[in-house]
PDB file of N, CA and C in Angstrom:
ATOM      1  N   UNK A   1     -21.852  -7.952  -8.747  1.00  0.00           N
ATOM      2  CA  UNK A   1     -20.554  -7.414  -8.416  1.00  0.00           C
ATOM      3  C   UNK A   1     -20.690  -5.941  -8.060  1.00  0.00           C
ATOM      4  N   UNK A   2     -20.666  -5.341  -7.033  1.00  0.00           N
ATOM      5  CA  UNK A   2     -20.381  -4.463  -6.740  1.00  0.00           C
ATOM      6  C   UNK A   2     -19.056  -3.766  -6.765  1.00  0.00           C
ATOM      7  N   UNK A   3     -18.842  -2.231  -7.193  1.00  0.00           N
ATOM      8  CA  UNK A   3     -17.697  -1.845  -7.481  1.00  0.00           C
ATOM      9  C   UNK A   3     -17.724  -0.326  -6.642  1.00  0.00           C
ATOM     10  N   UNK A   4     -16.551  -0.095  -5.781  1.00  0.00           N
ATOM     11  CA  UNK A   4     -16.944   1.650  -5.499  1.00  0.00           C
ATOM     12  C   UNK A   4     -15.616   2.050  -6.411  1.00  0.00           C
ATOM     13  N   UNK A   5     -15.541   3.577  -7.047  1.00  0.00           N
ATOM     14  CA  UNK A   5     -15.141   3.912  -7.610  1.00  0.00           C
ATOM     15  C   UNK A   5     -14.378   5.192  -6.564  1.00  0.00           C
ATOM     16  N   UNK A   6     -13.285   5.508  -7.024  1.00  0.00           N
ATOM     17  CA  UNK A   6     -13.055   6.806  -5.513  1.00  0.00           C
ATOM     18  C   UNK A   6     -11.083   7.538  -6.047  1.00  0.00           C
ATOM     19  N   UNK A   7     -11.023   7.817  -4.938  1.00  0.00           N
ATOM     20  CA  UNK A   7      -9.487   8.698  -5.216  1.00  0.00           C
ATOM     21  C   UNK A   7      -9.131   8.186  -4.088  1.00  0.00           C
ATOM     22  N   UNK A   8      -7.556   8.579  -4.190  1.00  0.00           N
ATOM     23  CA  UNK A   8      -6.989   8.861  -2.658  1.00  0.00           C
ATOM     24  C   UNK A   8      -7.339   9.956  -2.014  1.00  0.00           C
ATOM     25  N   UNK A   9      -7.084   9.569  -0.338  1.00  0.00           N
ATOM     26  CA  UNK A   9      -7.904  11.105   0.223  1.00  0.00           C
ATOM     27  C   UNK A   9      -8.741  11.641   0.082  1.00  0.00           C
ATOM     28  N   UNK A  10      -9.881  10.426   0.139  1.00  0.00           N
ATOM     29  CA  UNK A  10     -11.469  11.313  -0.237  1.00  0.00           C
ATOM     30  C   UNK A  10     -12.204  10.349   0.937  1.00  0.00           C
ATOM     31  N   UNK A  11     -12.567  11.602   1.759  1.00  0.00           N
ATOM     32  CA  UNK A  11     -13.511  10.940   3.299  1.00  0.00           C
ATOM     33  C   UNK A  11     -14.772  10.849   2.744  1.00  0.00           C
ATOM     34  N   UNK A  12     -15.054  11.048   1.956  1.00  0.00           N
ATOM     35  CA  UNK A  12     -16.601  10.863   1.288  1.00  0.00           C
ATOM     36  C   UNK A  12     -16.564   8.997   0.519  1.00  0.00           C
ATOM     37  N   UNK A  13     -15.851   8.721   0.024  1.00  0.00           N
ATOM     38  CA  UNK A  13     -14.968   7.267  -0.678  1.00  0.00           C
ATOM     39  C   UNK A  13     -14.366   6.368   0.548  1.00  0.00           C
ATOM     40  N   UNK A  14     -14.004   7.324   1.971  1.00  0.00           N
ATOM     41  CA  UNK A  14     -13.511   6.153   2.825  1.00  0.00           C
ATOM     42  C   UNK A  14     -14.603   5.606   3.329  1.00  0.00           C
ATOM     43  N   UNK A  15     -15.775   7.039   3.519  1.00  0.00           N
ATOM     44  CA  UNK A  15     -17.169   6.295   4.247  1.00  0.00           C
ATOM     45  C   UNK A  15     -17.958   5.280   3.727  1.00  0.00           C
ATOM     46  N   UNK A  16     -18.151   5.587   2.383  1.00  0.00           N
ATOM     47  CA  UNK A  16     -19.234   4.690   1.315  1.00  0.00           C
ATOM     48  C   UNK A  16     -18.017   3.329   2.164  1.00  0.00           C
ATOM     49  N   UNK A  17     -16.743   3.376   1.802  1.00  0.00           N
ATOM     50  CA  UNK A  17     -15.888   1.534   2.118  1.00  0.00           C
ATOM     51  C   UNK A  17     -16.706   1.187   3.606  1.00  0.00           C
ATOM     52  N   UNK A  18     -15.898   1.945   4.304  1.00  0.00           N
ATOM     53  CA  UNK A  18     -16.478   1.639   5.738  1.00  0.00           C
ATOM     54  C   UNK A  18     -18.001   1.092   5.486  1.00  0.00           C
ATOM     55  N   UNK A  19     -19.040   2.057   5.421  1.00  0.00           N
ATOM     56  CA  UNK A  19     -20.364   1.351   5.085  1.00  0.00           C
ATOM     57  C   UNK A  19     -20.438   0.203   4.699  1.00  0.00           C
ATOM     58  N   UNK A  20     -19.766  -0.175   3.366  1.00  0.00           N
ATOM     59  CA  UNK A  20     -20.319  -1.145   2.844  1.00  0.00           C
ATOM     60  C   UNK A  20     -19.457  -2.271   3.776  1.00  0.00           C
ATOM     61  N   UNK A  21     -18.489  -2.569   4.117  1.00  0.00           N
ATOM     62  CA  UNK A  21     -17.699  -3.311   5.269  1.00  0.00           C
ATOM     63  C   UNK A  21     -18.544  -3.596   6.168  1.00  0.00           C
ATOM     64  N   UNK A  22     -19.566  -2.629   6.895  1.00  0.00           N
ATOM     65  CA  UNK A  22     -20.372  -2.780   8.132  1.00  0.00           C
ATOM     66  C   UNK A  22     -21.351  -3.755   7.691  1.00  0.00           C
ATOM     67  N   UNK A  23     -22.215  -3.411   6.695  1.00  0.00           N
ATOM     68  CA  UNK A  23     -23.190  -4.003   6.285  1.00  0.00           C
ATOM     69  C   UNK A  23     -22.857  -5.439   5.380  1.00  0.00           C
ATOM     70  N   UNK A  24     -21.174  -6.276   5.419  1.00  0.00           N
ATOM     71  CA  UNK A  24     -20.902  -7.174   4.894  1.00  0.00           C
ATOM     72  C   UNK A  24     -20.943  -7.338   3.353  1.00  0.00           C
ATOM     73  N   UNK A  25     -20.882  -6.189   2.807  1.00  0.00           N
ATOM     74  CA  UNK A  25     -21.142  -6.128   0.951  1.00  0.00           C
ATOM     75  C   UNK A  25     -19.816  -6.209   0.681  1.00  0.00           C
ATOM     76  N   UNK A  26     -19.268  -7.215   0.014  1.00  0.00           N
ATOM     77  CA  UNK A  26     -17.805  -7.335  -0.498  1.00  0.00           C
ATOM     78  C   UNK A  26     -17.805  -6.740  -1.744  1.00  0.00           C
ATOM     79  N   UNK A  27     -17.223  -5.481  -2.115  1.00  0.00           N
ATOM     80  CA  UNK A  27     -16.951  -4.886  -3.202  1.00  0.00           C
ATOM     81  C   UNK A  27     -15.318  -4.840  -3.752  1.00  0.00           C
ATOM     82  N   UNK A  28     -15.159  -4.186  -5.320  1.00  0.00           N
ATOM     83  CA  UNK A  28     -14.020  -4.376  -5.702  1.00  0.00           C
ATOM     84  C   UNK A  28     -13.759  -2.303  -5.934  1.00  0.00           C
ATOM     85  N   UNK A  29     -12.314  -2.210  -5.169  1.00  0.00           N
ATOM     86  CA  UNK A  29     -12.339  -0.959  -5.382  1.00  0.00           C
ATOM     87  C   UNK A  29     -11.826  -0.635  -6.583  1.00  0.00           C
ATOM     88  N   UNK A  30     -12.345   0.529  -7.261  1.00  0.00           N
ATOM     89  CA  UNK A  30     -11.726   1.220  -8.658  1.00  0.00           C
ATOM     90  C   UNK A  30     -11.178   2.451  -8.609  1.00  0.00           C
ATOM     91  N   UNK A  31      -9.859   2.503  -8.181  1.00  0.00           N
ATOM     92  CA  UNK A  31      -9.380   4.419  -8.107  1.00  0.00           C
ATOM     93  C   UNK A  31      -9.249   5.204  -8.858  1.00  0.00           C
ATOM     94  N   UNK A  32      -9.682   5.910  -9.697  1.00  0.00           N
ATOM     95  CA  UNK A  32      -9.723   6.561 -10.793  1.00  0.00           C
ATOM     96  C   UNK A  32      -8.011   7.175 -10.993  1.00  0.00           C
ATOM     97  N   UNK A  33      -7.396   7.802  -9.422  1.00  0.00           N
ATOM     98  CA  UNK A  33      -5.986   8.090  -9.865  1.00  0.00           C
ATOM     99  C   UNK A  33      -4.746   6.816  -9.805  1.00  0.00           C
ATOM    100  N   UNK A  34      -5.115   5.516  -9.753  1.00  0.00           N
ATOM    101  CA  UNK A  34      -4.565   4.769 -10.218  1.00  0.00           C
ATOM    102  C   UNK A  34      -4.298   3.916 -11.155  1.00  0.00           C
ATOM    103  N   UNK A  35      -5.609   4.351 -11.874  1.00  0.00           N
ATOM    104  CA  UNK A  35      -5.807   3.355 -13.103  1.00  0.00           C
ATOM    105  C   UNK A  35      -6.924   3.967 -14.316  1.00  0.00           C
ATOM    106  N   UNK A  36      -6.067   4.214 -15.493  1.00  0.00           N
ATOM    107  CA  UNK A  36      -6.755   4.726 -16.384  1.00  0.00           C
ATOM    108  C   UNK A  36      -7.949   4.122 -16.745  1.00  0.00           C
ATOM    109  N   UNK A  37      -7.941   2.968 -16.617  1.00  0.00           N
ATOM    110  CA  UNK A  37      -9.060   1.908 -17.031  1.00  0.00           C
ATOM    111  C   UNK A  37     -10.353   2.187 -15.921  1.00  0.00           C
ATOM    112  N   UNK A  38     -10.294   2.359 -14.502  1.00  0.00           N
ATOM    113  CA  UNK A  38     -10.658   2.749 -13.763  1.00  0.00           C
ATOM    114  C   UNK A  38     -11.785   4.250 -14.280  1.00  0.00           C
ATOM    115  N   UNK A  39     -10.763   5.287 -14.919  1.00  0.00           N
ATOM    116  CA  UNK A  39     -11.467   6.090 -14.698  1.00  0.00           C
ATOM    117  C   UNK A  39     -12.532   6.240 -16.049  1.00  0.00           C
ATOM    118  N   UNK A  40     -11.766   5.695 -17.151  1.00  0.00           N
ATOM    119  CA  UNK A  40     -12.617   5.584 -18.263  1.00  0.00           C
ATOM    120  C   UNK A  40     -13.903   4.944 -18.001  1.00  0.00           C
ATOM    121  N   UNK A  41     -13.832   3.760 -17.332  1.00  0.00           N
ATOM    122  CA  UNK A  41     -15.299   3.235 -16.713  1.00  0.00           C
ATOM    123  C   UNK A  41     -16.026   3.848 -16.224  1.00  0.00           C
ATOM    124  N   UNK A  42     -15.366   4.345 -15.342  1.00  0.00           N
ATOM    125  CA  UNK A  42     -16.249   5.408 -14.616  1.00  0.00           C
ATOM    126  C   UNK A  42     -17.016   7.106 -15.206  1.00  0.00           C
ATOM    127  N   UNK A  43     -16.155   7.104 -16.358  1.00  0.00           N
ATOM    128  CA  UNK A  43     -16.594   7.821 -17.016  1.00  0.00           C
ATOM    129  C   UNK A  43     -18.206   7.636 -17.986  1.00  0.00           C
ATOM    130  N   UNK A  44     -17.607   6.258 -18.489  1.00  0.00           N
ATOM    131  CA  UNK A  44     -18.853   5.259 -19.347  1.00  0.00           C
ATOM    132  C   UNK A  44     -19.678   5.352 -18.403  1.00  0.00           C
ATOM    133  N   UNK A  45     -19.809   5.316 -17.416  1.00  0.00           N
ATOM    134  CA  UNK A  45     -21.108   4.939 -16.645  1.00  0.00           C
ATOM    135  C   UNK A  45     -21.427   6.052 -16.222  1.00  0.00           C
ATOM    136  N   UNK A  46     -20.911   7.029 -15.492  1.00  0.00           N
ATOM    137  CA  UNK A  46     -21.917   8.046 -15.367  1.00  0.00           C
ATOM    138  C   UNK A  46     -21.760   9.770 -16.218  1.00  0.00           C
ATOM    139  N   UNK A  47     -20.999   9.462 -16.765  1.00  0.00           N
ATOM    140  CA  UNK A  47     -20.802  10.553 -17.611  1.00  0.00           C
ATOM    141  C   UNK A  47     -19.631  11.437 -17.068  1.00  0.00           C
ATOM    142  N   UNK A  48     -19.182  11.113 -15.740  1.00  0.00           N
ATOM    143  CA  UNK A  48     -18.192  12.208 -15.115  1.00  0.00           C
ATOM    144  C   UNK A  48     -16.864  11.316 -14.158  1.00  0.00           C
ATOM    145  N   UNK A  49     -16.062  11.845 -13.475  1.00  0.00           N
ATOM    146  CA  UNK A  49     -15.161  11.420 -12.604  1.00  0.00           C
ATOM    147  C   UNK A  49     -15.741  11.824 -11.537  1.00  0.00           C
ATOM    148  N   UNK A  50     -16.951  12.596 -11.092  1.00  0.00           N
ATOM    149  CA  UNK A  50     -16.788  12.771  -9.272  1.00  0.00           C
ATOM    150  C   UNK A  50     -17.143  11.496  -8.733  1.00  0.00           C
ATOM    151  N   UNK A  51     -16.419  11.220  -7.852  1.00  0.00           N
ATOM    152  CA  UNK A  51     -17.003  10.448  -6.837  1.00  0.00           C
ATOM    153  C   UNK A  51     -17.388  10.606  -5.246  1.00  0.00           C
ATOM    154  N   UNK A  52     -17.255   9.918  -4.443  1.00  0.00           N
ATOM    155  CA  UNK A  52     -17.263   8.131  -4.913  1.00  0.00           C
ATOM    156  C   UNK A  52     -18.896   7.555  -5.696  1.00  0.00           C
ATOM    157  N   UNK A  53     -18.713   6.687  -6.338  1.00  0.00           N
ATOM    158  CA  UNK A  53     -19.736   6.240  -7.243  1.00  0.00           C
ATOM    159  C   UNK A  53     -19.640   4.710  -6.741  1.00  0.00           C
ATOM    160  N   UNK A  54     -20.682   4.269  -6.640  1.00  0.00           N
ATOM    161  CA  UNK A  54     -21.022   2.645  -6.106  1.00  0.00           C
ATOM    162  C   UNK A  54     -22.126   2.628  -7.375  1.00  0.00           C
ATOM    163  N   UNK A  55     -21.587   1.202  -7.457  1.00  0.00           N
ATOM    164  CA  UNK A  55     -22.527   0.414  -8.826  1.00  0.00           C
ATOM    165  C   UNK A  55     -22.530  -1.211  -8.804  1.00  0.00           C
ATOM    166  N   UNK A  56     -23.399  -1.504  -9.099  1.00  0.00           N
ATOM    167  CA  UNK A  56     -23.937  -3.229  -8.704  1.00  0.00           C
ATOM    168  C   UNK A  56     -23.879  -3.230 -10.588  1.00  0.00           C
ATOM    169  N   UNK A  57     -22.933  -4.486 -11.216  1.00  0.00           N
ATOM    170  CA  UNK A  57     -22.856  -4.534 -12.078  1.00  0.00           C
ATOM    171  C   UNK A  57     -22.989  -3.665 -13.510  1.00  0.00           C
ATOM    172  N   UNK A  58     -22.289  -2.973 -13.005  1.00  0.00           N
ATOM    173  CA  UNK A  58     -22.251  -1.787 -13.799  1.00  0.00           C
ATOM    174  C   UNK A  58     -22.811  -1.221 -14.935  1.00  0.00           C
ATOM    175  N   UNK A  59     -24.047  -1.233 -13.804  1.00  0.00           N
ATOM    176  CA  UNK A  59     -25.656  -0.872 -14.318  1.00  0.00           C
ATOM    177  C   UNK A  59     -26.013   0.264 -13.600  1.00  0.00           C
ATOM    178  N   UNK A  60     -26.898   0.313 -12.076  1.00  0.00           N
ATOM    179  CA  UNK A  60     -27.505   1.264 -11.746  1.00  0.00           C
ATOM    180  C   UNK A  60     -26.185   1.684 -11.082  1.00  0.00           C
ATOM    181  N   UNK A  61     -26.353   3.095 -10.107  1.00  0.00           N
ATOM    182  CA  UNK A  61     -25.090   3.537  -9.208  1.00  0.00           C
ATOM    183  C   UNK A  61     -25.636   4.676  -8.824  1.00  0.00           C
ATOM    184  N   UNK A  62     -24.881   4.927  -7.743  1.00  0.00           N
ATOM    185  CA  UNK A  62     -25.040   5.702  -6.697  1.00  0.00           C
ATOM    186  C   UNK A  62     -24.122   6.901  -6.758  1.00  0.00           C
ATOM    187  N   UNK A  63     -24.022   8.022  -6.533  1.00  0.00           N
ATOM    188  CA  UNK A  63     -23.035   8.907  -7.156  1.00  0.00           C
ATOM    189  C   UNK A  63     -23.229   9.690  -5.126  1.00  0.00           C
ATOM    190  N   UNK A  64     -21.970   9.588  -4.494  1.00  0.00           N
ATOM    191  CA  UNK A  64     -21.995  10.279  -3.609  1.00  0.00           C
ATOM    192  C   UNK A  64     -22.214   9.089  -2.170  1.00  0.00           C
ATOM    193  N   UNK A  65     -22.072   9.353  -0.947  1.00  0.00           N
ATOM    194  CA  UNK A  65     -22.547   8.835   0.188  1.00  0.00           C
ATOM    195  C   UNK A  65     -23.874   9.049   1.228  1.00  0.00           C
ATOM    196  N   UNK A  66     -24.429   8.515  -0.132  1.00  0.00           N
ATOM    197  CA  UNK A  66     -26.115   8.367  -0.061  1.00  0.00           C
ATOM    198  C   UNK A  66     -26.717   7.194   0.632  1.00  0.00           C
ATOM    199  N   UNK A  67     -26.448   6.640   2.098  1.00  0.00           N
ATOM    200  CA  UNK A  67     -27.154   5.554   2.529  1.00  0.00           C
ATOM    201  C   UNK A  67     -28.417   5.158   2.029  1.00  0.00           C
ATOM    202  N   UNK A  68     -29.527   6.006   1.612  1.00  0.00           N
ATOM    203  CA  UNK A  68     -30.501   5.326   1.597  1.00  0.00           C
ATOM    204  C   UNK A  68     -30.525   4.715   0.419  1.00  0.00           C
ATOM    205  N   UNK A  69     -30.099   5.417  -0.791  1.00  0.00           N
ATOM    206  CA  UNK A  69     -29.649   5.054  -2.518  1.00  0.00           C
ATOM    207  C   UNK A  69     -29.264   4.066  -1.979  1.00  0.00           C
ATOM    208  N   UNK A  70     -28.171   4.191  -1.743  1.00  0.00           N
ATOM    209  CA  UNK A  70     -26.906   2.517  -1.406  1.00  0.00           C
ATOM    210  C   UNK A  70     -27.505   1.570  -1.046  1.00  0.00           C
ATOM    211  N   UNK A  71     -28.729   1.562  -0.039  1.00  0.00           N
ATOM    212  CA  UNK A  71     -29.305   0.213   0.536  1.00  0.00           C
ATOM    213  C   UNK A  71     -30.581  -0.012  -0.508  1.00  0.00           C
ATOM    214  N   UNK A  72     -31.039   0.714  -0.833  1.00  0.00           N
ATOM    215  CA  UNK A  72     -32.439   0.727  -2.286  1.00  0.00           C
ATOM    216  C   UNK A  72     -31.468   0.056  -3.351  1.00  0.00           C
ATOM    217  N   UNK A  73     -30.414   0.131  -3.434  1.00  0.00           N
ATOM    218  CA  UNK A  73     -30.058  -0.097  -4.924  1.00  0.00           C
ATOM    219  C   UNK A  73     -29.357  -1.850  -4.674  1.00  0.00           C
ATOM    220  N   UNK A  74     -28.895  -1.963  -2.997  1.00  0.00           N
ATOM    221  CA  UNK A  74     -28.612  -3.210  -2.908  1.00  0.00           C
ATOM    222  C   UNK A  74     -29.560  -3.908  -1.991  1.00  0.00           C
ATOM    223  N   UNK A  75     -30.635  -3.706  -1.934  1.00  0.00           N
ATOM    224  CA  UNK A  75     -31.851  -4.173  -1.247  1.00  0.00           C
ATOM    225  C   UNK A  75     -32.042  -4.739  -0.149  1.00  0.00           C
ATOM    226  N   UNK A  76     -31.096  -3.857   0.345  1.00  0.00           N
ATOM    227  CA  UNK A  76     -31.054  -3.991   2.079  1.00  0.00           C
ATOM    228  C   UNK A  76     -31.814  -3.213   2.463  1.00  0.00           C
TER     229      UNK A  76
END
């Protein structure tokens, strides 16, 4: 399961979507300003709120719009 984590109004969070759309990765979005649950996770996992943060079972993750991370971590 892939998850991106992000805000409203963040072109850094629209790109990681777009990306992963291009490359056919169906993810579930998590907005940190819509949902407390959202951001607490996101907190658990990497210690902070910046995003956008992409994570494959919310284990490893990607912090930022890092193509090459993003495709290493989903093994494309």
């Amino acid at each position: 399961m892939v998850k991106v984590y992000s805000i409203n109004d963040c072109p850094w969070c629209d790109k990681v979507k777009k990306y992963l759309k291009s490359k056919g990765i169906a993810y579930e979005e998590c907005n940190l300003e819509e949902s407390d649950e959202a951001r607490e996770a996101c907190v658990r996992l990497t210690g902070d709120t910046a995003v956008p943060v992409v994570t494959v079972n919310d284990a490893d993750y990607v912090l930022g719009f890092d193509k090459a991370k993003i495709d290493a971590m989903l093994g494309l």
